[in-house]
N, C-alpha and C. Protein backbone atom coordinates (compact mmCIF):
# COMPACT_ATOMS: atom_id res chain seq x y z
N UNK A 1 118.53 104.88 104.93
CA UNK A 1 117.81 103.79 104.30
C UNK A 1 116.84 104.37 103.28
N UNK A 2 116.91 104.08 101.62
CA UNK A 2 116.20 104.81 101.11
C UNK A 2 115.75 104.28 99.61
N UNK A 3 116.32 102.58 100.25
CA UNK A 3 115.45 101.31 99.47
C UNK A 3 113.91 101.41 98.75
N UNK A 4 113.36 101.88 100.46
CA UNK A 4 112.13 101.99 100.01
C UNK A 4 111.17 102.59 99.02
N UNK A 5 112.06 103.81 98.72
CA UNK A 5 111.75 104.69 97.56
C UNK A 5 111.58 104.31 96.59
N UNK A 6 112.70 102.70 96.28
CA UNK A 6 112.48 102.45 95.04
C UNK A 6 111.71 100.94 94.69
N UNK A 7 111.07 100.39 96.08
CA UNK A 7 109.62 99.44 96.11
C UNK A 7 108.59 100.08 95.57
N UNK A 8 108.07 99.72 94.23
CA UNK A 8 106.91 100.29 93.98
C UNK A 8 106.40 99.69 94.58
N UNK A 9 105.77 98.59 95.52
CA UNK A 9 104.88 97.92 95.66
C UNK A 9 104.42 99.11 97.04
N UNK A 10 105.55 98.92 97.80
CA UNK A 10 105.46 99.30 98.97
C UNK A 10 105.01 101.02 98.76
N UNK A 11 105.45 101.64 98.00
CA UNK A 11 104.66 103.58 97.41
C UNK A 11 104.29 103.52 97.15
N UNK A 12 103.23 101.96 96.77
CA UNK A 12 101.67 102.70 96.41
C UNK A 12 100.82 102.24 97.52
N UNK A 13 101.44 101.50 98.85
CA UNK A 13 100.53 101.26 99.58
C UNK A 13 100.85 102.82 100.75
N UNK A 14 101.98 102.94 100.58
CA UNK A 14 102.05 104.40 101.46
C UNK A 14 103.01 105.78 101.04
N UNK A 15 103.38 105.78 99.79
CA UNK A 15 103.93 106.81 99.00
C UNK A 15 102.95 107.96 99.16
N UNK A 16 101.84 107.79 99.48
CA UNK A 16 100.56 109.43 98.98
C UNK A 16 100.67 109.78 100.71
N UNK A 17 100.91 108.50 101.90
CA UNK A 17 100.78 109.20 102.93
C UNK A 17 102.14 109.91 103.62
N UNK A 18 103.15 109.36 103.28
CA UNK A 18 104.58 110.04 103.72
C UNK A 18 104.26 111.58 103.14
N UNK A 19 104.18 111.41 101.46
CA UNK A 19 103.75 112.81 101.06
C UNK A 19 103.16 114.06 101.67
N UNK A 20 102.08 113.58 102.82
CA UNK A 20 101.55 114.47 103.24
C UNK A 20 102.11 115.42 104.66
N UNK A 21 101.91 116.06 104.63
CA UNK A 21 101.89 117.78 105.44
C UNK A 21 102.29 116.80 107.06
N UNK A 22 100.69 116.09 107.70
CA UNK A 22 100.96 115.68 108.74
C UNK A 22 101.84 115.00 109.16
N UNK A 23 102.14 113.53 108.19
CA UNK A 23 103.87 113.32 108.14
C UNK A 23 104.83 113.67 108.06
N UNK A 24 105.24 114.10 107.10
CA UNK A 24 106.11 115.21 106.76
C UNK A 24 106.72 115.61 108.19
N UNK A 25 105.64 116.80 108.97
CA UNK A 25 105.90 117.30 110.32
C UNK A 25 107.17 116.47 111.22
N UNK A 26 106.58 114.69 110.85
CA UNK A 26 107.60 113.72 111.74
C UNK A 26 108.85 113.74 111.75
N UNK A 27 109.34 114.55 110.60
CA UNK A 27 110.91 114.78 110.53
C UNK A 27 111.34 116.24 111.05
N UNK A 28 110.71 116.74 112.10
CA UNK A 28 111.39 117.90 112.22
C UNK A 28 111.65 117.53 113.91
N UNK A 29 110.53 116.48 114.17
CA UNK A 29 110.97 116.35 115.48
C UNK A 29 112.05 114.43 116.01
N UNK A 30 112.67 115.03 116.47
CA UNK A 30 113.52 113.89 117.25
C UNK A 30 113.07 113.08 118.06
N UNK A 31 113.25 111.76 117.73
CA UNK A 31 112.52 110.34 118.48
C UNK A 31 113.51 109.64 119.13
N UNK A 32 114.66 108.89 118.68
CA UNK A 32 115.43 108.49 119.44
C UNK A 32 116.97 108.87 119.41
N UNK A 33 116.57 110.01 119.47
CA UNK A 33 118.13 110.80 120.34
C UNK A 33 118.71 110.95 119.16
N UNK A 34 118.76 110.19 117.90
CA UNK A 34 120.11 109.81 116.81
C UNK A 34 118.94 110.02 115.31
N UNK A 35 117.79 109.64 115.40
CA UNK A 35 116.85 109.69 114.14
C UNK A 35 115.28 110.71 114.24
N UNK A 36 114.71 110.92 113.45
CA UNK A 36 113.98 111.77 113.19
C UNK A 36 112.46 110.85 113.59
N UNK A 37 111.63 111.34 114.15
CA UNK A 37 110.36 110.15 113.87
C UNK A 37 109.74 109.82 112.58
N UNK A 38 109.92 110.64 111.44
CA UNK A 38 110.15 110.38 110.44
C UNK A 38 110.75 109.31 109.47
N UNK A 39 112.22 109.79 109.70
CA UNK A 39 112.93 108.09 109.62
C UNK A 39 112.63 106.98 110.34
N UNK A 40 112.49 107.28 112.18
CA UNK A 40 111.99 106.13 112.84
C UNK A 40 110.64 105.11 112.04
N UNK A 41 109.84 105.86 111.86
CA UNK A 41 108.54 105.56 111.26
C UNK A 41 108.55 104.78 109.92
N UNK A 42 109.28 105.19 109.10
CA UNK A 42 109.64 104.18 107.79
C UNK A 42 110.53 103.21 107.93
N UNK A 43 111.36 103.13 108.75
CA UNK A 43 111.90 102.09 109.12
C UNK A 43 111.35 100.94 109.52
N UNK A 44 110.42 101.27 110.42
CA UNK A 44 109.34 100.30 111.14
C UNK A 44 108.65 99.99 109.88
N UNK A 45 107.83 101.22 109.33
CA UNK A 45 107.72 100.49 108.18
C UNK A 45 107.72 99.84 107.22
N UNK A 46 109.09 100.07 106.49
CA UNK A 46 108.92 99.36 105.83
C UNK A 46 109.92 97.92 106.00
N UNK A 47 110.77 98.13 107.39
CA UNK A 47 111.30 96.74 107.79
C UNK A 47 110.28 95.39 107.81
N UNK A 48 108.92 95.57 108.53
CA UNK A 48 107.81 95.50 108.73
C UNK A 48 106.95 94.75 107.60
N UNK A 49 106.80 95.63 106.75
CA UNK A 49 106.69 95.54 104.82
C UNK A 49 107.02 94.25 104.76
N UNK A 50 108.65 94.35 104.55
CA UNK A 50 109.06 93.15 104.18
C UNK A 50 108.95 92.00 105.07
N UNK A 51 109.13 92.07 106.59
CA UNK A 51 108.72 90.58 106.88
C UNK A 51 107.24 90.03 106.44
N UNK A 52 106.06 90.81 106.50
CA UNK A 52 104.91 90.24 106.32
C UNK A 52 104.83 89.94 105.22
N UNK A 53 105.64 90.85 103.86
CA UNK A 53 105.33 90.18 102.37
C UNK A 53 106.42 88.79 102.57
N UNK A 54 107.43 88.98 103.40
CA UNK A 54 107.97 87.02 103.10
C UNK A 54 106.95 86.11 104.00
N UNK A 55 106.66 86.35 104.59
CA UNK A 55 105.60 85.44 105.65
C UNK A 55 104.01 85.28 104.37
N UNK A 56 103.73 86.19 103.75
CA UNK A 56 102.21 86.12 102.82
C UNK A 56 101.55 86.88 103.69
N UNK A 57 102.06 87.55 104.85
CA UNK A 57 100.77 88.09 105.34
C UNK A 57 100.16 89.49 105.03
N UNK A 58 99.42 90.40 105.73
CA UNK A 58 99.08 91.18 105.11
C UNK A 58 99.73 92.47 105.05
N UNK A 59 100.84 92.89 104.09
CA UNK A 59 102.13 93.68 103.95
C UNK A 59 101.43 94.90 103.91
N UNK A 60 100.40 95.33 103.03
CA UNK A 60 99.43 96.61 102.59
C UNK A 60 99.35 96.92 104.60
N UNK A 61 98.65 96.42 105.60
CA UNK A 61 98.17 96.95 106.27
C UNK A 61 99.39 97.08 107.49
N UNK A 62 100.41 96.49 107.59
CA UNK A 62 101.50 96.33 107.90
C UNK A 62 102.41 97.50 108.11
N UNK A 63 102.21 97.79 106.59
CA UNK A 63 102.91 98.99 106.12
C UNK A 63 102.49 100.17 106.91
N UNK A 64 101.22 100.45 106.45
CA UNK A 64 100.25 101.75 106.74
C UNK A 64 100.31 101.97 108.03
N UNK A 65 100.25 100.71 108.71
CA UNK A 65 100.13 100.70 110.47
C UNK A 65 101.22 101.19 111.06
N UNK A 66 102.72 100.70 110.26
CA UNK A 66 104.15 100.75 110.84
C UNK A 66 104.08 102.44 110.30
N UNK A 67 103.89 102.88 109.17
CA UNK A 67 104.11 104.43 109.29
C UNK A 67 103.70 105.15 110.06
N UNK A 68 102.45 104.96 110.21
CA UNK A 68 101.65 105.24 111.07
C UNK A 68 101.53 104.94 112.68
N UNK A 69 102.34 104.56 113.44
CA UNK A 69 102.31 104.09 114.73
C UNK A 69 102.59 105.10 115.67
N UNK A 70 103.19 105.86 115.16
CA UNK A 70 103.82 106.96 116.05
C UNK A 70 103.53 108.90 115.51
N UNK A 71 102.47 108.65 114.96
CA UNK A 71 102.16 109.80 114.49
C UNK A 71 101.73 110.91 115.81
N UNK A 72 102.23 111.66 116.65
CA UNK A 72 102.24 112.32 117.37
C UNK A 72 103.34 113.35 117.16
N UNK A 73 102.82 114.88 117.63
CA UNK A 73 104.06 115.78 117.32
C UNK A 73 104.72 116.35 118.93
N UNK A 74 104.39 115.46 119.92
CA UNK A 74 105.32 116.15 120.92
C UNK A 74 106.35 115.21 121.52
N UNK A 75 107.80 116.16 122.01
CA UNK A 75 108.75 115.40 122.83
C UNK A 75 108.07 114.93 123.75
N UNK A 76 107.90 113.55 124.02
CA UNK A 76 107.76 112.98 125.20
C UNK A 76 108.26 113.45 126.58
N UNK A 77 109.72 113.22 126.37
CA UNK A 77 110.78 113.80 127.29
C UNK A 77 110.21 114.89 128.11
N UNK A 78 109.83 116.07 126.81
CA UNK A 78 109.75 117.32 128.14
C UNK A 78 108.13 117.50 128.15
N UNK A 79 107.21 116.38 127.99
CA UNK A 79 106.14 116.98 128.68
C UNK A 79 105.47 116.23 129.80
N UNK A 80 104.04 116.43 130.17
CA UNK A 80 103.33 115.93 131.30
C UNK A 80 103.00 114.40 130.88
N UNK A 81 103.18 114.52 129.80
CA UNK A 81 102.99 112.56 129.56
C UNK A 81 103.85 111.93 129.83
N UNK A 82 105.22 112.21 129.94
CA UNK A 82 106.06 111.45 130.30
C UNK A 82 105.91 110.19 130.76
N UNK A 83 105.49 109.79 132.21
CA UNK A 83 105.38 108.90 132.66
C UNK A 83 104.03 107.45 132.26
N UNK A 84 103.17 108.02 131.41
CA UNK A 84 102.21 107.51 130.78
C UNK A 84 102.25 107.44 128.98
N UNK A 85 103.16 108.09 128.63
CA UNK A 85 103.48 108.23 127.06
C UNK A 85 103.78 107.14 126.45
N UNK A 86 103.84 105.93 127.19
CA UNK A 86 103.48 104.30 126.12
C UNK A 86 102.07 103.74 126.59
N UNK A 87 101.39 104.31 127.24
CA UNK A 87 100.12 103.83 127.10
C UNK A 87 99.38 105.08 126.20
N UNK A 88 99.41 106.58 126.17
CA UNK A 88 99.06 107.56 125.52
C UNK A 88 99.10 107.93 124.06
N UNK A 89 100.36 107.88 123.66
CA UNK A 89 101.01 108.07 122.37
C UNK A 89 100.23 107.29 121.31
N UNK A 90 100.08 106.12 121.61
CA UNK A 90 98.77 105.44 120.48
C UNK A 90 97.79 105.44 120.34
N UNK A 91 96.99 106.29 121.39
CA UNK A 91 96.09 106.73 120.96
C UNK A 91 95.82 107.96 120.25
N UNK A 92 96.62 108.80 120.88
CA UNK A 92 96.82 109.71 120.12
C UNK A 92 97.52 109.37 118.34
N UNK A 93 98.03 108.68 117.86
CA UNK A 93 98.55 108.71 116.76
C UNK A 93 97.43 107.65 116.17
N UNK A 94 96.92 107.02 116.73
CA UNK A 94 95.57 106.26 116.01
C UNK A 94 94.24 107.62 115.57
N UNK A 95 94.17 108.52 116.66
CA UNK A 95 92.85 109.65 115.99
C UNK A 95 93.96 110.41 115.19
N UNK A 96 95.23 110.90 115.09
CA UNK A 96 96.00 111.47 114.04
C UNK A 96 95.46 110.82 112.88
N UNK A 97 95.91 109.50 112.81
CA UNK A 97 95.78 108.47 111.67
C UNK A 97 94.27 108.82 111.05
N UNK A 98 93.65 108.45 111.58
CA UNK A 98 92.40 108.02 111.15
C UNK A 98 91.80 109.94 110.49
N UNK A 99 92.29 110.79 111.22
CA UNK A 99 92.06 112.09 110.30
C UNK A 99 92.73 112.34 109.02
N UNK A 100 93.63 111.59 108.44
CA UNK A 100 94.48 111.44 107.17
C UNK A 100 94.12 110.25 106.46
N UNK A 101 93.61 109.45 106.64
CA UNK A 101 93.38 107.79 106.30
C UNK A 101 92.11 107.06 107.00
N UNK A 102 91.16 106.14 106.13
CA UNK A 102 90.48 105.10 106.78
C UNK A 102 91.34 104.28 107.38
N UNK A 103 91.28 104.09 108.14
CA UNK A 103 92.07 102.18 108.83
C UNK A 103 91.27 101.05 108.87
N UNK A 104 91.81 100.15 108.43
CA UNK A 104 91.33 99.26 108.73
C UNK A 104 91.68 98.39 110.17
N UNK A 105 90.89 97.41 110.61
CA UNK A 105 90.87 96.67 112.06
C UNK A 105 92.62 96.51 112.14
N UNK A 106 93.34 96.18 111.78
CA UNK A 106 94.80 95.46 111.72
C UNK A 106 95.43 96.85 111.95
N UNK A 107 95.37 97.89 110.84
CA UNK A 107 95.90 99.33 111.31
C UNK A 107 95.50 99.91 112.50
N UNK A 108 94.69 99.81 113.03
CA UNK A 108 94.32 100.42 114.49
C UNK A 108 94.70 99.24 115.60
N UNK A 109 94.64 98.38 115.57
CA UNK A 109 95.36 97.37 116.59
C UNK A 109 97.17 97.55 116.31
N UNK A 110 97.63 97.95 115.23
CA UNK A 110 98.97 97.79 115.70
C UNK A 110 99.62 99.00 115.62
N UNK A 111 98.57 100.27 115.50
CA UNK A 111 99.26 101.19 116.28
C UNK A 111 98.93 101.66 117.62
N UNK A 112 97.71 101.00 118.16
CA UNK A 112 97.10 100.60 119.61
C UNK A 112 98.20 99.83 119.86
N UNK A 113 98.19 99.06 119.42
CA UNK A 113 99.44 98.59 120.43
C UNK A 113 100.67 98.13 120.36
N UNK A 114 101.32 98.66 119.38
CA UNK A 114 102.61 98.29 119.38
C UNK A 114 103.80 98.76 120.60
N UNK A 115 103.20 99.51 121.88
CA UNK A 115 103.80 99.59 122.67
C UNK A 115 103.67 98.17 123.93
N UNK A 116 103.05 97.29 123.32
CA UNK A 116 103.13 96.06 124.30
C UNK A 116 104.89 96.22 124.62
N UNK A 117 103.90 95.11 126.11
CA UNK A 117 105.92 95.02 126.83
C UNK A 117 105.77 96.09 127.61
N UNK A 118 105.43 97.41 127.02
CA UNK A 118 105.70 98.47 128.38
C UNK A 118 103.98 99.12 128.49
N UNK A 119 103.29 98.20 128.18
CA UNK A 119 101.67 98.13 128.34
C UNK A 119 101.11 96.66 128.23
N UNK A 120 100.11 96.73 128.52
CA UNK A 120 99.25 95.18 129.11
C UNK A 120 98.76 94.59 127.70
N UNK A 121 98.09 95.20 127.34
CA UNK A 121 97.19 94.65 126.02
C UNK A 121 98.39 93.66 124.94
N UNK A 122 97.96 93.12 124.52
CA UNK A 122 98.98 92.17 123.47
C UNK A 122 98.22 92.89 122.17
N UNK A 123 98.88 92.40 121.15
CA UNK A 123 98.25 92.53 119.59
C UNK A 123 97.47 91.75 119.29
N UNK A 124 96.27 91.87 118.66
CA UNK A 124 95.89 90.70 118.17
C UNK A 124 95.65 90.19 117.15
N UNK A 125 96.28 90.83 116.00
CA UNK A 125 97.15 90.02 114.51
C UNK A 125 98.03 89.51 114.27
N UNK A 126 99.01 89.04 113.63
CA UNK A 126 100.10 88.78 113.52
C UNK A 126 100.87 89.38 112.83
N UNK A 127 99.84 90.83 112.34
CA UNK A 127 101.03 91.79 111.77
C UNK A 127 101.41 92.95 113.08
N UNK A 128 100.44 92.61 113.81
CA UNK A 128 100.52 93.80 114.71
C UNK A 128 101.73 93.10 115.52
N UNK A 129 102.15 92.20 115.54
CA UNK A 129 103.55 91.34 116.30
C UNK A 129 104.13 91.87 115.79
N UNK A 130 104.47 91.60 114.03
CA UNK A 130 105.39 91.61 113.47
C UNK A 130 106.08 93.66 114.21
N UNK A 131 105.04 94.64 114.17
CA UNK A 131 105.15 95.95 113.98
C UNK A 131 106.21 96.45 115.69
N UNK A 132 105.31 95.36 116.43
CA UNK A 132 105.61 95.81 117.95
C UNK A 132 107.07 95.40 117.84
N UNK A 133 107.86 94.35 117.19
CA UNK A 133 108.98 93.70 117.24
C UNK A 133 109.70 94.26 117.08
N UNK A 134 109.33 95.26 115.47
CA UNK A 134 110.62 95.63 114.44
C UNK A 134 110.44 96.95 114.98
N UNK A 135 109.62 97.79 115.99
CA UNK A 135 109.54 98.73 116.33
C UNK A 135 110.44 98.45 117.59
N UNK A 136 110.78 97.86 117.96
CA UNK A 136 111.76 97.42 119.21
C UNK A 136 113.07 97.45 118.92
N UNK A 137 113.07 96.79 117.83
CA UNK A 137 114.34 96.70 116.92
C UNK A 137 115.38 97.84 116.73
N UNK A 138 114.07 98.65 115.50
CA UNK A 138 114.77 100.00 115.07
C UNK A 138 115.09 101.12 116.89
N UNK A 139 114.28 101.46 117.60
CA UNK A 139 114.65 101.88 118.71
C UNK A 139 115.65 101.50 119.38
N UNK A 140 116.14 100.35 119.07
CA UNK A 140 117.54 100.00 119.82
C UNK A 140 118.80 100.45 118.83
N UNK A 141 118.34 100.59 117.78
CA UNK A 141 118.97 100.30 116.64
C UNK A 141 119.39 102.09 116.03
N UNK A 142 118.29 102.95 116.73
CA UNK A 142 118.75 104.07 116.42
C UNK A 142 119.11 104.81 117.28
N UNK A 143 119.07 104.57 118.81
CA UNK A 143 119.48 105.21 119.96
C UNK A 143 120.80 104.79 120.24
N UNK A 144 121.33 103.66 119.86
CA UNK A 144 122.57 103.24 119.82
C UNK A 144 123.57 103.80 118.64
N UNK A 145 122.65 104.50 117.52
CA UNK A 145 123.91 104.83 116.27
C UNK A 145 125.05 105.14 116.28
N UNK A 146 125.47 106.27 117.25
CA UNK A 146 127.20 106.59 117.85
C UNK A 146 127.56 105.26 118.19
N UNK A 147 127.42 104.38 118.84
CA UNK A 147 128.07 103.16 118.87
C UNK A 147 128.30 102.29 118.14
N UNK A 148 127.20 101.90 116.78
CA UNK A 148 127.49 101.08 115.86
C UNK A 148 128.85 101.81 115.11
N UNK A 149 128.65 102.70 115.11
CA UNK A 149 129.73 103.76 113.74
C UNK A 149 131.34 103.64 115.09
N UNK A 150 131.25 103.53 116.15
CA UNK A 150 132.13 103.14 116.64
C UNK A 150 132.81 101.33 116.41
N UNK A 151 132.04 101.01 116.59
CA UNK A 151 132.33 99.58 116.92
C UNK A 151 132.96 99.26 115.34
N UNK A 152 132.01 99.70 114.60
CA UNK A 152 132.54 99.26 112.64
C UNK A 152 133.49 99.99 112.69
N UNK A 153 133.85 100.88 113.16
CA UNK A 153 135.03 101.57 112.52
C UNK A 153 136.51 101.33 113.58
N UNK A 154 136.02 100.37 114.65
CA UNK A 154 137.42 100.05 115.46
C UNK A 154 138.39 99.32 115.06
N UNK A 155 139.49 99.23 115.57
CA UNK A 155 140.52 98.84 115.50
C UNK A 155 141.24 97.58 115.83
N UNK A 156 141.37 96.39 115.14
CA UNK A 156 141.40 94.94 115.68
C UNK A 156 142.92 95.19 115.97
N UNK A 157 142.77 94.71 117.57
CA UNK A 157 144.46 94.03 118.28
C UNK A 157 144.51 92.90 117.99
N UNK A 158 145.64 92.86 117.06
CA UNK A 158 146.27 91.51 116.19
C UNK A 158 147.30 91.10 117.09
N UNK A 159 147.29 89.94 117.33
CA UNK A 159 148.23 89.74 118.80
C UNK A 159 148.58 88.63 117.55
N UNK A 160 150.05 88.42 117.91
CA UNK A 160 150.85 86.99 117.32
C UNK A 160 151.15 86.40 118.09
N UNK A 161 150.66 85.24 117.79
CA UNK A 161 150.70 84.10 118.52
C UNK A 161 151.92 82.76 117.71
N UNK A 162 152.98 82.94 118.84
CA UNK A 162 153.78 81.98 118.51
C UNK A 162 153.77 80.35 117.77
């Protein structure tokens, strides 16, 4: 996906932060089995982007929040967070954030919590919905990839019917 590159709207609200060193890092490590947290992260993003700019809502903080949600550099999988790593992980990627970027209230609530569902707290914007959703989305959407590329590329049994 690499649309986004060519939204100016959307690279100037987060083109200077992908750029940087600490992001950057997100593509060396693996998030869901099939994508990079890197890719995971712009996806959210800028899927994200676009629902809030068709809704009018606020797309700028949307954006920043969805890149930003998952800024952490360790496998979950193999460490001691494991079992606490959707209540953990956002906080940790909220003090990441905030050492690269001011946030504003909307950016720190929806990377606080876009792990609702497998934590208590709800969002309390309506971009921070939009982030928790499409972050649900792409995770199904990229842990499944061997299967989509299966399924598109199968083979229809054409049965004739008398």
């Amino acid at each position: 996906m690499t649309a986004y590159l060519k939204d100016e709207e959307y690279m100037a609200h987060v083109g200077h932060l992908i750029d940087t060193t600490r992001v950057q890092r997100l593509g060396e490590i693996t998030h869901h089995y099939h994508s990079t947290r890197l890719e995971h992260s712009i996806n959210v993003s800028y899927t994200s982007y676009k629902v809030a700019k068709k809704l009018g809502w606020d797309a700028k903080s949307t954006a920043r929040g969805g890149l930003l949600h998952d800024l952490f550099y360790y496998d979950w999988r193999d460490t001691k967070f494991n079992k606490s790593h959707a209540w953990i992980h956002p906080r940790i990627a909220v003090r990441n954030a905030q050492k690269l970027t001011a946030l504003n209230k909307i950016e720190k609530d929806i990377i606080v919590k876009h792990m609702f569902g497998a934590t208590i707290a709800p969002p309390r914007y309506k971009e921070s919905w939009i982030v928790t959703c499409v972050d649900k989305y792409w995770a199904v959407r990229e842990a499944t990839l061997p299967w989509q590329h299966k399924w598109k590329n199968r083979k229809i049994l054409r049965l004739k019917i008398p």
